[in-house]
Protein backbone atom coordinates (compact mmCIF):
# COMPACT_ATOMS: atom_id res chain seq x y z
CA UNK A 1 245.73 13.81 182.34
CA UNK A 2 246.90 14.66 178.41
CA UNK A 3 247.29 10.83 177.90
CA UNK A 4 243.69 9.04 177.10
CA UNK A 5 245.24 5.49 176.77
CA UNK A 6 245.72 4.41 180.43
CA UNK A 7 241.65 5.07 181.08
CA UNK A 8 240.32 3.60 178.00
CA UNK A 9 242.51 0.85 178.68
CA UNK A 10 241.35 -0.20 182.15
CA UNK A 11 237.53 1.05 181.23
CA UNK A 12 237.79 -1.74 178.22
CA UNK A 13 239.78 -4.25 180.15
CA UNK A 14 237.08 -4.31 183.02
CA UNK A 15 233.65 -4.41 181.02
CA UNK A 16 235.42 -6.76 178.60
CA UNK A 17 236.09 -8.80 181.54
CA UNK A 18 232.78 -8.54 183.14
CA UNK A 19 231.34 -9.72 179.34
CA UNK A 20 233.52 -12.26 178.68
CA UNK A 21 233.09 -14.24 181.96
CA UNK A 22 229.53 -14.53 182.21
CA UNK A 23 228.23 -17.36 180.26
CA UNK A 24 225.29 -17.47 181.20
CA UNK A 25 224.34 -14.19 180.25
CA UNK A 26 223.14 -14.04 176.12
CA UNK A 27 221.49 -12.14 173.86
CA UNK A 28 217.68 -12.55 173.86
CA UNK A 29 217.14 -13.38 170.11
CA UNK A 30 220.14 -15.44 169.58
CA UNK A 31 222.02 -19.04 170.55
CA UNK A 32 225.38 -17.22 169.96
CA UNK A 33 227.41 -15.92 172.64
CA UNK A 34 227.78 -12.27 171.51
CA UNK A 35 228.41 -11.53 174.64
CA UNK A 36 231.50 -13.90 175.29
CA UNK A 37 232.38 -12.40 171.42
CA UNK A 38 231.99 -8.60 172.04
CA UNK A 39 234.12 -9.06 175.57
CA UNK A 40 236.51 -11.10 173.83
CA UNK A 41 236.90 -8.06 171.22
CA UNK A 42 236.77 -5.29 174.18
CA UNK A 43 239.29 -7.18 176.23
CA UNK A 44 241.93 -7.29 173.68
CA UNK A 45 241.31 -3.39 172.96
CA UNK A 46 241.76 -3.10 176.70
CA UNK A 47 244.87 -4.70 176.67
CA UNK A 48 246.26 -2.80 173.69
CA UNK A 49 245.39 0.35 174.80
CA UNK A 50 246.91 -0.55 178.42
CA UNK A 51 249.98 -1.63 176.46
CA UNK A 52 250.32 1.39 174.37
CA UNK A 53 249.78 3.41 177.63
CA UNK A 54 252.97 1.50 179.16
CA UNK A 55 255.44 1.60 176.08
CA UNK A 56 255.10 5.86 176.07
CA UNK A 57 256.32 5.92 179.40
């Protein structure tokens, strides 16, 4: 397994996922949704990285 991309990609993609669609769960000191934000952000990496993976082979 030389190529990293395909791993990261679906490792990022998943937890971004998980993140992203649980509203409920916040941060303790806060009224903003970093979690929604930081799966948001991990999600697209995710995808780019799963994308990259694809266009090399």
């Amino acid at each position: 397994m030389s190529d990293l991309r395909l791993p990261i990609g679906i490792f990022f993609a998943i937890v971004g996922l998980l993140l992203f669609t649980m509203p409920s769960a916040r941060a303790p000191l806060t009224e903003v949704p970093v979690n929604a934000y930081a799966g948001a952000s991990m999600l697209l990496f995710g995808g780019a990285m799963l994308w990259l993976a694809r266009r090399k082979s």
